[in-house]
N, C-alpha and C. Protein backbone atom coordinates (compact mmCIF):
# COMPACT_ATOMS: atom_id res chain seq x y z
N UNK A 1 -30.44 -44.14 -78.83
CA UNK A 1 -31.32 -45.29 -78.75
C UNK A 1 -32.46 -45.08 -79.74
N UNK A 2 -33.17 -45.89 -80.52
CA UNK A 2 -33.98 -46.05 -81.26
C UNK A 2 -35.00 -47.43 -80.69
N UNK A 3 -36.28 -46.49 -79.88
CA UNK A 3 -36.92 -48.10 -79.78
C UNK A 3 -38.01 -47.82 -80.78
N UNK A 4 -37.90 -49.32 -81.23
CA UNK A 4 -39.50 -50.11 -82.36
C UNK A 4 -40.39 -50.35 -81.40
N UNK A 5 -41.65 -50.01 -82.26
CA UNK A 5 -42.86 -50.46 -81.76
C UNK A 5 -43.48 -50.83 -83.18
N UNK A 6 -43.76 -52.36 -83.12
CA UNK A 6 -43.88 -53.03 -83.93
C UNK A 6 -45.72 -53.71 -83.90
N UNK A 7 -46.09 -54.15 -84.59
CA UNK A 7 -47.57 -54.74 -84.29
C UNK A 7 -48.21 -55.11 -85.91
N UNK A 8 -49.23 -56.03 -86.21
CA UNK A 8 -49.70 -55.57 -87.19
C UNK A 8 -50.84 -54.47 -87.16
N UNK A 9 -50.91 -53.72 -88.37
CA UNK A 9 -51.80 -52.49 -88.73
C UNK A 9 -53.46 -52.24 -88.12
N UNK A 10 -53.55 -51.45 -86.97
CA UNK A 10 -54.47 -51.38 -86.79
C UNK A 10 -54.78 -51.58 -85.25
N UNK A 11 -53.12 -52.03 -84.77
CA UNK A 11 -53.04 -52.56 -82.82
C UNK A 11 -53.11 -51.42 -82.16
N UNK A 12 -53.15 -50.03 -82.66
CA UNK A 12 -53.03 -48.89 -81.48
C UNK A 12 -51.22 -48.42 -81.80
N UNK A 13 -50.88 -48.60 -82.44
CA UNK A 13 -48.99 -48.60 -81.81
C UNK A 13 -48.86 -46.81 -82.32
N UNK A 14 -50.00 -45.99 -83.18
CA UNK A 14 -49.48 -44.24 -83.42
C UNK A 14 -50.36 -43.82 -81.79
N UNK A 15 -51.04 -44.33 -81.59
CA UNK A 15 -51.91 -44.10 -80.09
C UNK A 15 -50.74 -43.78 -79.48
N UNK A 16 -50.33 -44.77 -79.31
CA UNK A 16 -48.66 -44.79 -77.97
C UNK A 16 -48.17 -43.81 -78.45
N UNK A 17 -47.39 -43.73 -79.13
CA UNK A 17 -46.53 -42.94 -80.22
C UNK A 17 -46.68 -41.31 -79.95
N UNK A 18 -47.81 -41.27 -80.05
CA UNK A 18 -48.65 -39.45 -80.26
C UNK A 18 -48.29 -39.25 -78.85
N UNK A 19 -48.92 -39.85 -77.91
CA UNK A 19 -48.54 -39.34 -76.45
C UNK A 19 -47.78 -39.36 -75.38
N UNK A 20 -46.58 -39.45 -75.90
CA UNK A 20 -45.27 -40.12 -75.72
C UNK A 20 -44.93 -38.13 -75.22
N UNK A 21 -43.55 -37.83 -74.50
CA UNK A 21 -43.33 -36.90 -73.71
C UNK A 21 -42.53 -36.28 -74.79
N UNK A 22 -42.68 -35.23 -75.77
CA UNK A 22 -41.99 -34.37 -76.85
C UNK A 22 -40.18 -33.98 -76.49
N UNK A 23 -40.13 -34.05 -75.12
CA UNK A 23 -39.12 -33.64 -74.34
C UNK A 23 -37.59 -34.79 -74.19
N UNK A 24 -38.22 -36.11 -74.44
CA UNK A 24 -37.39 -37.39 -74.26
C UNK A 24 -37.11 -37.79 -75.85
N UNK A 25 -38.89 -38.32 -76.22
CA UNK A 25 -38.84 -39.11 -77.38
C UNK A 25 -39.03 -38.15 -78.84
N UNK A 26 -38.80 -38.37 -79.97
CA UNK A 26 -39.15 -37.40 -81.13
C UNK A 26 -39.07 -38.69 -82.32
N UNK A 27 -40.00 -38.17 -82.88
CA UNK A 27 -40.40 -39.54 -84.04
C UNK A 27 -40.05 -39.08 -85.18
N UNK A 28 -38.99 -39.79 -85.82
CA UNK A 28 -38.63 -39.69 -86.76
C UNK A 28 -39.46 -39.49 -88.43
N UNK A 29 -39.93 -38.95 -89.35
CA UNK A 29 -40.44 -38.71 -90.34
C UNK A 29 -40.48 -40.43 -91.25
N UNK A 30 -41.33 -40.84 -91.66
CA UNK A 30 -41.59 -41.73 -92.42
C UNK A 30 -41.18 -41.06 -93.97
N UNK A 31 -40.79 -41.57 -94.78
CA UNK A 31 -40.76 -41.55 -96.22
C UNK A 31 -41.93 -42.56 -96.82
N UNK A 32 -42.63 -42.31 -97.64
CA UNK A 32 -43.44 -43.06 -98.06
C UNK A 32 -43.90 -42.78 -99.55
N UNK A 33 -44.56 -44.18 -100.18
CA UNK A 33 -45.25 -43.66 -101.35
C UNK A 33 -46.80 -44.15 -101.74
N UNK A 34 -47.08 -44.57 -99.79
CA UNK A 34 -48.41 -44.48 -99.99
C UNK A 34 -49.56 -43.46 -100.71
N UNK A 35 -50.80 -43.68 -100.61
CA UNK A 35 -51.35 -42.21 -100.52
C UNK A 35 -51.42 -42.04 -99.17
N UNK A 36 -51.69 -40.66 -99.04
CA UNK A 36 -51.85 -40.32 -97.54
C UNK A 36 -52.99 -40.12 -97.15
N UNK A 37 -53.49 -40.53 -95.99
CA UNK A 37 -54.93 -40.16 -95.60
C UNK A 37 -55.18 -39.19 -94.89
N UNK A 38 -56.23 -38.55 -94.73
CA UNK A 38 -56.74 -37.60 -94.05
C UNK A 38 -56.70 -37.65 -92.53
N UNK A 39 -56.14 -38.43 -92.04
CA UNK A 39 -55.67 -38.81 -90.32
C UNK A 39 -53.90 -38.54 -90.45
N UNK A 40 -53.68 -38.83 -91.77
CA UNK A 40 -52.19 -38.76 -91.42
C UNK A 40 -51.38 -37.54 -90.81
N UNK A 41 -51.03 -37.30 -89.38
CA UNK A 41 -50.51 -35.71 -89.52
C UNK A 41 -49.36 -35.36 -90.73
N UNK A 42 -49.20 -34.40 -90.87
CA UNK A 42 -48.43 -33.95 -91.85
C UNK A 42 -46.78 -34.13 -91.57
N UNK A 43 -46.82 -33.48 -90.00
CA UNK A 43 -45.76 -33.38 -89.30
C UNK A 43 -44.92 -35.08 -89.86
N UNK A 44 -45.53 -36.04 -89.50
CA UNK A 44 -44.98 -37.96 -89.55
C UNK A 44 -44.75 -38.25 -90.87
N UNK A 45 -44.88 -37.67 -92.03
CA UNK A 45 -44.98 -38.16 -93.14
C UNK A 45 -44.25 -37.28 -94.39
N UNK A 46 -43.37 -38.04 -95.30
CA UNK A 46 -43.17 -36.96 -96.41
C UNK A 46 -43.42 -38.48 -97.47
N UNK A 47 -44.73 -37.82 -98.37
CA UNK A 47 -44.94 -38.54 -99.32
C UNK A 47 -44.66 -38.38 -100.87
N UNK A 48 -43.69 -38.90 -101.14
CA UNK A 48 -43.46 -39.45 -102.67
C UNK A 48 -43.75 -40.58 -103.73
N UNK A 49 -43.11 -40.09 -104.71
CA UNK A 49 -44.05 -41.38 -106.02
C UNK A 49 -42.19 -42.02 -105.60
N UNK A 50 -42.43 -43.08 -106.53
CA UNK A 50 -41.60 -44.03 -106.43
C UNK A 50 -40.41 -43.94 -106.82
N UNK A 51 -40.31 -43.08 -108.03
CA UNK A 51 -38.71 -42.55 -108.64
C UNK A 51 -38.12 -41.82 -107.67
N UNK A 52 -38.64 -40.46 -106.84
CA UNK A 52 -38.08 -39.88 -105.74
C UNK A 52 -37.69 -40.88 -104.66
N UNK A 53 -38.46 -41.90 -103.99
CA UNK A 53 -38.08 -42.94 -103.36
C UNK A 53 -36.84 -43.70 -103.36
N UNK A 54 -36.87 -44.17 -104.90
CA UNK A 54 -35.89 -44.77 -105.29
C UNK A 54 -34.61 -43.77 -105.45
N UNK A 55 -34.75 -42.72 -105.72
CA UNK A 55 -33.47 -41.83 -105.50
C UNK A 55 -32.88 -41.38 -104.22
N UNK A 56 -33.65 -41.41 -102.98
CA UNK A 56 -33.72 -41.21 -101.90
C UNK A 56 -32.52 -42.08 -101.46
N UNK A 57 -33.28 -44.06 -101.70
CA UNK A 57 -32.59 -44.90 -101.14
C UNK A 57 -31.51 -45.15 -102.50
N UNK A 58 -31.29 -44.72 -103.65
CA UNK A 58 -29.61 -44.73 -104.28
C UNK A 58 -28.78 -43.61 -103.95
N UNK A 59 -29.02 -42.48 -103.24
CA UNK A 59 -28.76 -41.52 -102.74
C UNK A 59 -28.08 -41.21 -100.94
N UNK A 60 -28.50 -43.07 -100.69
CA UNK A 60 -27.99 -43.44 -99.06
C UNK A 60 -28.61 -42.59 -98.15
N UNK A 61 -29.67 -41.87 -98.71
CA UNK A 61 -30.41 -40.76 -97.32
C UNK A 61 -31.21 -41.49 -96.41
N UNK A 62 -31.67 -42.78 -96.66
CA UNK A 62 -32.12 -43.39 -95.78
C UNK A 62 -32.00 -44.31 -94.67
N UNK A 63 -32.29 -44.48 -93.69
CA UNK A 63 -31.77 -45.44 -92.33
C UNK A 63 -32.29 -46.40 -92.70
N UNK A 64 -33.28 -46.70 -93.19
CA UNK A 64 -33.93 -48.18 -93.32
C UNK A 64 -35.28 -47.40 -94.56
N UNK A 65 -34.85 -48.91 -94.91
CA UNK A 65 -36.48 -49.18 -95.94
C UNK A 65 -36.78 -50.53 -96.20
N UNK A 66 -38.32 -50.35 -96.34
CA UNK A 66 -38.73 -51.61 -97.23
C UNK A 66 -39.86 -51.21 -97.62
N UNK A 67 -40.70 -52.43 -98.37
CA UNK A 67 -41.90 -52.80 -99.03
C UNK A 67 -42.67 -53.16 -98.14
N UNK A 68 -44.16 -52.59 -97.84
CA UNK A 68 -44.87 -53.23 -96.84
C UNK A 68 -46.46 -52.86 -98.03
N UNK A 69 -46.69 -53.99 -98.21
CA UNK A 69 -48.29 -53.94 -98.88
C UNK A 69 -48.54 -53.00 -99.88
N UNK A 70 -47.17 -53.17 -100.73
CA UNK A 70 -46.96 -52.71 -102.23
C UNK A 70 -46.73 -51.27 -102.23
N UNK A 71 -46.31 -50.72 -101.45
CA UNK A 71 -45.78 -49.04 -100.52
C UNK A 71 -44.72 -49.47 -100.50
N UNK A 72 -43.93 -48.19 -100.67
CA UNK A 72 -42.18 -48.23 -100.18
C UNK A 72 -42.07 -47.53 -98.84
N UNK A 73 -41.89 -47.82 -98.01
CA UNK A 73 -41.64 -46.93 -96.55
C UNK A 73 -40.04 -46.93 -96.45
N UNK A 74 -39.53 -45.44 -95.44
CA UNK A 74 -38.22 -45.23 -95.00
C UNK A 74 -38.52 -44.54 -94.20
N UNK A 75 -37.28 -44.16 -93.55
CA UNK A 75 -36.68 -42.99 -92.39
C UNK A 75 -35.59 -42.61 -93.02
N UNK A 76 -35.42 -41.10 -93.34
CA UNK A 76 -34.76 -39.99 -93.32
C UNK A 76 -33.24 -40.27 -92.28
N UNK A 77 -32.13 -40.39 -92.85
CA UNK A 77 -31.01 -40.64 -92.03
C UNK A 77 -31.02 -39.08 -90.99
N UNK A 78 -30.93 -37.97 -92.00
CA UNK A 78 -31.14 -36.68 -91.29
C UNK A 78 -31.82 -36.25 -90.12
N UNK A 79 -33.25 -37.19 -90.32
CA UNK A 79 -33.89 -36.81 -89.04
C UNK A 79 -33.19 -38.06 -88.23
N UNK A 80 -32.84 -39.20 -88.20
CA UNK A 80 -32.58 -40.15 -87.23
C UNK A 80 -31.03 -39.03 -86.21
N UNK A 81 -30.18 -38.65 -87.50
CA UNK A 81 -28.94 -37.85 -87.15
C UNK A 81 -29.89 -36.64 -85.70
N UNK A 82 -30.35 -36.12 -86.53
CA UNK A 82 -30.40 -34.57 -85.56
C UNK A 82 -31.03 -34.99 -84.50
N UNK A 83 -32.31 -35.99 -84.16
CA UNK A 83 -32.69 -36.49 -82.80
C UNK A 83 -31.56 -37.12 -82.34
N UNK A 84 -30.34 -37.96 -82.47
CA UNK A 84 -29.14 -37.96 -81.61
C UNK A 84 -28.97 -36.83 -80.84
N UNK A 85 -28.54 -35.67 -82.03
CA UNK A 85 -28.00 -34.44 -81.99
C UNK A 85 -28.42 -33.85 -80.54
N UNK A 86 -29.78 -33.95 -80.77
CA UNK A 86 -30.81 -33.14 -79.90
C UNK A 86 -30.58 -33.81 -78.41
N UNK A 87 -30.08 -35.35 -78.69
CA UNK A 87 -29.74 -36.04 -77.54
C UNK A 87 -31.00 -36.60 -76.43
N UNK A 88 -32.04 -36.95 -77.78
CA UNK A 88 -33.25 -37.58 -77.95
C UNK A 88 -33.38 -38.79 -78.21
N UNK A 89 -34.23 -39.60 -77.84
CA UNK A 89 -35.04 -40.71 -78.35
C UNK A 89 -35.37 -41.18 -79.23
N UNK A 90 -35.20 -41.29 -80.05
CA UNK A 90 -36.32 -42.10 -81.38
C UNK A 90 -36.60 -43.19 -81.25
N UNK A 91 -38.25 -43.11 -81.61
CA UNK A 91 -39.22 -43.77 -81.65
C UNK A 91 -40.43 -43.95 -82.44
N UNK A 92 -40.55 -45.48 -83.29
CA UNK A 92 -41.67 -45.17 -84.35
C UNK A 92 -41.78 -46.86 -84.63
N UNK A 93 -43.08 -46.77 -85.27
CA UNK A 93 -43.52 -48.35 -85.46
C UNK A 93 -43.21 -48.67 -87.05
N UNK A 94 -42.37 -49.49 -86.87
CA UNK A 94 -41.38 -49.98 -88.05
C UNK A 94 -42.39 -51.20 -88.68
N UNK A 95 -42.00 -51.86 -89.50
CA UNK A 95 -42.11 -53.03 -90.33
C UNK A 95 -41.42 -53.91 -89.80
N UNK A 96 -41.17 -55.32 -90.02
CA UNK A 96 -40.50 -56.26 -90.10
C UNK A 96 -38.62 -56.23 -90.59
N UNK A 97 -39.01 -56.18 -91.79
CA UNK A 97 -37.73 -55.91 -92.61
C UNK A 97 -36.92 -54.72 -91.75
N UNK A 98 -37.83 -53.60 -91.68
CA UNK A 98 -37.26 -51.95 -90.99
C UNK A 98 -36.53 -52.78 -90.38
N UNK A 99 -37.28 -53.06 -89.36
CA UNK A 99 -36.77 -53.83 -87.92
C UNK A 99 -35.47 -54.21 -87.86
N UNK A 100 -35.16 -55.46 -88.55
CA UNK A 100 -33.91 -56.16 -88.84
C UNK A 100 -33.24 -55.26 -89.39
N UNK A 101 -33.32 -54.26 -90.66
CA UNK A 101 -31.91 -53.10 -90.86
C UNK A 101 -31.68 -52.47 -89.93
N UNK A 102 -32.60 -52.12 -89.06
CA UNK A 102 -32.12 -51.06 -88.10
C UNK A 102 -31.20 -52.08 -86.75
N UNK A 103 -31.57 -53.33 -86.42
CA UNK A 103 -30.57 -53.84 -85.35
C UNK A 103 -29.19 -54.27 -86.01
N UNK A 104 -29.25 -54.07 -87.42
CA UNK A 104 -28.43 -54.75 -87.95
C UNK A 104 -27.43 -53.00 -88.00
N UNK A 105 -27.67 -52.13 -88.10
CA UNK A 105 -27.32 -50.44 -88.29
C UNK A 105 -26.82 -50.26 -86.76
N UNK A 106 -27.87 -50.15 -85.45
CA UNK A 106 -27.49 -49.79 -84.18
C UNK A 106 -27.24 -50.27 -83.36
N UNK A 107 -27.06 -49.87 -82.39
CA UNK A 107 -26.43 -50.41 -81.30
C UNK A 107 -27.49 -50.78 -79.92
N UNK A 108 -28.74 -50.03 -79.98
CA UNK A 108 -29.53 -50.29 -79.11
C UNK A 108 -30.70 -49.90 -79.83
N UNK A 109 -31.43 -50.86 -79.72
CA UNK A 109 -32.59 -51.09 -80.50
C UNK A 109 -33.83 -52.00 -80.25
N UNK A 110 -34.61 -51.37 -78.65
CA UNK A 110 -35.71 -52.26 -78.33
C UNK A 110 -36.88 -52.35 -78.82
N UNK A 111 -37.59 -53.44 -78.78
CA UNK A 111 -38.34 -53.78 -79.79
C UNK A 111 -39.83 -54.16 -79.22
N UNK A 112 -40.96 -52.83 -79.03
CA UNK A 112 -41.99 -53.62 -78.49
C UNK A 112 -42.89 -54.06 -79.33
N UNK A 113 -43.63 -55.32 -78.89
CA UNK A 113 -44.55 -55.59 -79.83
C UNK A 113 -46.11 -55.62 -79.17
N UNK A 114 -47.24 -55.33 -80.11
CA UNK A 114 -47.93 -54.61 -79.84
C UNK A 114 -49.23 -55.74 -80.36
N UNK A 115 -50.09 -56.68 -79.56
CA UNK A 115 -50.98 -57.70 -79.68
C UNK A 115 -52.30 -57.16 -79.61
N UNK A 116 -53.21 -57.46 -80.18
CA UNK A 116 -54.65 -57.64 -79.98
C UNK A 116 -55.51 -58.42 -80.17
N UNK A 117 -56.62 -58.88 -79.79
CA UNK A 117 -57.49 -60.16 -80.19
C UNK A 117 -58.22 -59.62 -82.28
N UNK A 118 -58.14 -60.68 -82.92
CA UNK A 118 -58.20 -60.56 -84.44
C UNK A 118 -59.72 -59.54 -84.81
N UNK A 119 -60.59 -59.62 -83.68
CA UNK A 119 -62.17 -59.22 -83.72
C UNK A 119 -61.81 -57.25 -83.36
N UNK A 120 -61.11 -57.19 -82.64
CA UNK A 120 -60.83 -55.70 -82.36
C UNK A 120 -60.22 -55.11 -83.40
N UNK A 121 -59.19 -56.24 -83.95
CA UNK A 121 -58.09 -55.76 -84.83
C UNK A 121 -59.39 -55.06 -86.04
N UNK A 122 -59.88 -55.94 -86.48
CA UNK A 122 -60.73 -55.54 -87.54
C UNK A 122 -62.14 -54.73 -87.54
N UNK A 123 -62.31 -54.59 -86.29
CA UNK A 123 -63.01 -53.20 -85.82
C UNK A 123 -62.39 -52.13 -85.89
N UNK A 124 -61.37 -51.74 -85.49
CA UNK A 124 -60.21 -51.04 -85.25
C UNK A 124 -59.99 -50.22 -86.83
N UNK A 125 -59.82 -51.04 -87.93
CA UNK A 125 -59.35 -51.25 -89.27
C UNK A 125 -60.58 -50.76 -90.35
N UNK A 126 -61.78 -51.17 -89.56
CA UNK A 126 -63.27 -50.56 -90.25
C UNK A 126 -63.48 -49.06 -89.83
N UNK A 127 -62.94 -48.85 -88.70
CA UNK A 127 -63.36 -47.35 -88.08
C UNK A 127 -62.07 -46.63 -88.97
N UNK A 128 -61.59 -47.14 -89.23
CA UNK A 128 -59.98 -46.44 -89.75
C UNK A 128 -60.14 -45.74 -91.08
N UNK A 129 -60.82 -46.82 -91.53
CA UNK A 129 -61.24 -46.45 -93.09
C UNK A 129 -61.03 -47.48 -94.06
N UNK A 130 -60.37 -48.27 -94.18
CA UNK A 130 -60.03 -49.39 -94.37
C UNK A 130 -61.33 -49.63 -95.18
N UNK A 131 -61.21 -50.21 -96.41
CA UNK A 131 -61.89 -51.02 -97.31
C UNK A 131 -61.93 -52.93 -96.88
N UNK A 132 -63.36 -53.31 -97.47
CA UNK A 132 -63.43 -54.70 -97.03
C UNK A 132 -62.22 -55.71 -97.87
N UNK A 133 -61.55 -55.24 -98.93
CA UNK A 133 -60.62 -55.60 -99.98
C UNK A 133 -59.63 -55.63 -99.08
N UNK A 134 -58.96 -54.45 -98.37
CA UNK A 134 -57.75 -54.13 -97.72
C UNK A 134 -57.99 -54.88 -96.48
N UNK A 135 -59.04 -55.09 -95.59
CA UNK A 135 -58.92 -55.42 -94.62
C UNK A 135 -58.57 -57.24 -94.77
N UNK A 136 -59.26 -57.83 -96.51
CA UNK A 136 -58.94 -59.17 -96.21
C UNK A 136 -57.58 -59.89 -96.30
N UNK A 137 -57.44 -58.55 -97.13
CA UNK A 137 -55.60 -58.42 -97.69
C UNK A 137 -54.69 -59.06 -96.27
N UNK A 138 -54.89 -57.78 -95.86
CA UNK A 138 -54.06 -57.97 -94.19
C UNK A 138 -54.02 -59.02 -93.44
N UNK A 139 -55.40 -59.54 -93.21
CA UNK A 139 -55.95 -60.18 -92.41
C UNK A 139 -55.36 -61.89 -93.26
N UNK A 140 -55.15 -62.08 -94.35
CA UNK A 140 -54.48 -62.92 -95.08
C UNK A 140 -53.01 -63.75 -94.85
N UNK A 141 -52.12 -62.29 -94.56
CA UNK A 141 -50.90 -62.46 -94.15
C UNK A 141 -50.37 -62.18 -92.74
N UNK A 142 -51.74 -62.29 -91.91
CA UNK A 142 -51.25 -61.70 -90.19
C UNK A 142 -50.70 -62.97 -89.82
N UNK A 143 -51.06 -63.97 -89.35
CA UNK A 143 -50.15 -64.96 -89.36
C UNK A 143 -48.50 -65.30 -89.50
N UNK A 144 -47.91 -64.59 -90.45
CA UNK A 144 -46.54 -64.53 -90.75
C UNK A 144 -46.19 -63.42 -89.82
N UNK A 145 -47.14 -61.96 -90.26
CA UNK A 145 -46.79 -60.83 -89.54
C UNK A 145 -46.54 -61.39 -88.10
N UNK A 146 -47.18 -61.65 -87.51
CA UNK A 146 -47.25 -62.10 -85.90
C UNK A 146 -46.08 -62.83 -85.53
N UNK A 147 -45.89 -63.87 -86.74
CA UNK A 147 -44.61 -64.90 -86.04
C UNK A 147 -43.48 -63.78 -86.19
N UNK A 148 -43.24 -63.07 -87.73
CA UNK A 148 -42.17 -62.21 -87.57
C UNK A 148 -41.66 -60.91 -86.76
N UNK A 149 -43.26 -60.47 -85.82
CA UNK A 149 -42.80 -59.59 -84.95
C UNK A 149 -42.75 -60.01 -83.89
N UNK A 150 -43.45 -61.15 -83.19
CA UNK A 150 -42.41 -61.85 -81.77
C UNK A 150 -41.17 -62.52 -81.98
N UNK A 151 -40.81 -62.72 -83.24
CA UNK A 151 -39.46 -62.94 -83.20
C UNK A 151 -38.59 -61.94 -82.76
N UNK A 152 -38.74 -61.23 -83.37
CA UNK A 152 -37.52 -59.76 -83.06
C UNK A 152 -38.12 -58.84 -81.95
N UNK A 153 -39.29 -59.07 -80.99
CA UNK A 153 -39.33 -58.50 -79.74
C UNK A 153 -38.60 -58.81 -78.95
N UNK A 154 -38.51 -57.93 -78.15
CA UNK A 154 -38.03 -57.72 -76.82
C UNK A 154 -39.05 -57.58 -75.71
N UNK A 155 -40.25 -57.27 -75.75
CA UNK A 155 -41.26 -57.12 -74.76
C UNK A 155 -42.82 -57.42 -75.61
N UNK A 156 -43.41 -57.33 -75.23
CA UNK A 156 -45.15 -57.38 -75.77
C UNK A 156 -45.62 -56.92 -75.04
N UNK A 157 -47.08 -56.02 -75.42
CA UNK A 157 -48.36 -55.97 -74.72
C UNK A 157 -49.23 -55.79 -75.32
N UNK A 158 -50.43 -56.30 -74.80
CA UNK A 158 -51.55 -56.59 -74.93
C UNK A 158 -52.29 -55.57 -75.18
N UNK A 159 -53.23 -55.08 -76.50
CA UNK A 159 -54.26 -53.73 -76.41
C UNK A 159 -55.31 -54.52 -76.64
N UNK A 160 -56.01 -55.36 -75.31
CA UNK A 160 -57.74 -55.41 -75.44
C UNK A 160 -58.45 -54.91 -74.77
N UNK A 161 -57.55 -54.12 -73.68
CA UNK A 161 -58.32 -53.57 -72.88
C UNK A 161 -58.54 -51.43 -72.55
N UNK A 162 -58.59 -51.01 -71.86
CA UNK A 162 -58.89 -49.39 -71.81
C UNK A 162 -57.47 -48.73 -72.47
N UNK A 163 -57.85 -47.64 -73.09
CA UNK A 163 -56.54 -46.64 -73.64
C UNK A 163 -56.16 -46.86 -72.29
N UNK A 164 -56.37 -46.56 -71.49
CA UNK A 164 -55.56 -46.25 -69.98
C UNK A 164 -54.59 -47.33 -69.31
N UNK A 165 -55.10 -48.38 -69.40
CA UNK A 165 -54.42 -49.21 -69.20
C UNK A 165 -53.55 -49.76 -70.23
N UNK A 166 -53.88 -50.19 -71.46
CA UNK A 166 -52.72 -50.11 -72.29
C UNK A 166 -51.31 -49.10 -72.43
N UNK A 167 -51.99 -47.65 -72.01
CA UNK A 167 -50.44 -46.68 -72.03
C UNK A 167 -49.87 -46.67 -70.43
N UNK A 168 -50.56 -47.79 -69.71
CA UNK A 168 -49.47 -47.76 -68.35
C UNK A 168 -49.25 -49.02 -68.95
N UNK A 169 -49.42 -50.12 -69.60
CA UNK A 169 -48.56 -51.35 -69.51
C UNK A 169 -47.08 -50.78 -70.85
N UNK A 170 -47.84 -50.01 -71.29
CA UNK A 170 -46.89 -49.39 -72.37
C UNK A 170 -45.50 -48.64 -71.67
N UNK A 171 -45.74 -47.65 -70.62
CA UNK A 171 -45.05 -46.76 -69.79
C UNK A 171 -44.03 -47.65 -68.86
N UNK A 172 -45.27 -48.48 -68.26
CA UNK A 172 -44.14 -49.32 -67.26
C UNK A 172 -42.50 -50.34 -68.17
N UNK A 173 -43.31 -50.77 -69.81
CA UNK A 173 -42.18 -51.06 -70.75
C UNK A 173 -40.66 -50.17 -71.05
N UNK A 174 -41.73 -49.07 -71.27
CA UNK A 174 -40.61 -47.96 -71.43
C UNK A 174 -39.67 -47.42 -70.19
N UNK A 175 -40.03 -47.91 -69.30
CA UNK A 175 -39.24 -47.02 -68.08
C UNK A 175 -38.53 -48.22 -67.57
N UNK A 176 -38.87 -49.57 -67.99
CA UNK A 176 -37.79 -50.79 -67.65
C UNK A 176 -36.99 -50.73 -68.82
N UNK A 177 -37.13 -50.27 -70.15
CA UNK A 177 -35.92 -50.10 -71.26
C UNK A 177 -35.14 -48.79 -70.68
N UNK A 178 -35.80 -47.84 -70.08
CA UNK A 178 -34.67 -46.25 -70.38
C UNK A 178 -34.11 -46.68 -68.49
N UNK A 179 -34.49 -47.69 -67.33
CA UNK A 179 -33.53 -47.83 -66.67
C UNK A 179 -34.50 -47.82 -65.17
N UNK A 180 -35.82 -47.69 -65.64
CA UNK A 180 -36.72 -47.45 -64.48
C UNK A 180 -36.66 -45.74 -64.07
N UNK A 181 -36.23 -44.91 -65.50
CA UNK A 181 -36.08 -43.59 -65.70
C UNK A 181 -37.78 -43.28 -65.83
N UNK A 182 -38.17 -42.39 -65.36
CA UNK A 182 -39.76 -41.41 -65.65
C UNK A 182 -39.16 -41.10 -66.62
N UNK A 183 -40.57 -40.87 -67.44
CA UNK A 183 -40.72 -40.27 -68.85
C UNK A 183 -41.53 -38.83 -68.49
């Protein structure tokens, strides 16, 4: 199983992610050719320039890719393979595009999506580090983002309110996808 957690940039969705049970779920490695920031753990990320990228995905090593805000993002087929292996979970907050290769690739593939009111979002996005350039960028094309990630959900929730309560409306999601199984 591979579940998405989908949202636009800045909803909380590595929050969930990070404190998720090491034992069930394991997050697959991003490929990227962002720069990387100084929050990024090391562990989530292998960053390249664009020719390695592009050899990556003519090379079929990747499960999914796309373009998200002039970045190339992927997942590593290898790591998607060995968390099977391990007879694990995967779990990670995809893109749009991701999204659709990967239901179009697997066989089970739930999809949460991850809301906030636009005033948090961009609080959220200032504490982050986020430039006033980048933030208008985003904030430009959320609109599409939004219609295209309740399209391909399967569940939503809401982050306006306490970390605490967001990772039980988050938990109670996850334990109605794995069967009403504890995590």
């Amino acid at each position: 199983m591979f579940i998405v957690i989908c949202g636009v940039s800045g909803v909380g969705k590595s929050t969930l992610i990070r404190n998720l049970n090491s034992r069930i779920f394991t997050l697959p490695r991003s490929v990227t050719t962002r720069l990387a920031r100084s929050s990024d753990p090391k562990s989530e990320y292998v960053f390249v320039n664009h020719f390695e990228f592009d050899r990556l995905k003519a090379q079929n090593q990747l499960l999914i890719h796309q373009y998200f805000h002039q970045d190339q993002y992927g997942i590593l087929k290898n790591d998607y393979d060995q968390i099977m292996a391990d007879r694990k979970i995967a779990i990670k907050d995809i893109g749009y595009e991701g999204i659709l290769q990967l239901k179009a690739k697997l066989d089970e593939v739930p999809c949460i999506y991850i809301d906030c009111s636009l005033g948090l979002l961009e609080e959220r996005l200032r504490k982050r580090g986020d430039s006033y350039a980048q933030i208008r960028e985003r904030f430009s094309k959320i609109k599409q983002e939004l219609e295209e990630f309740r399209s391909v959900a399967n569940y939503e929730i809401k982050n306006n309110s306490s970390i605490e309560e967001y990772q039980k409306q988050f938990q109670k999601v996850l334990n109605h996808i794995m069967g009403g199984k504890k995590e």
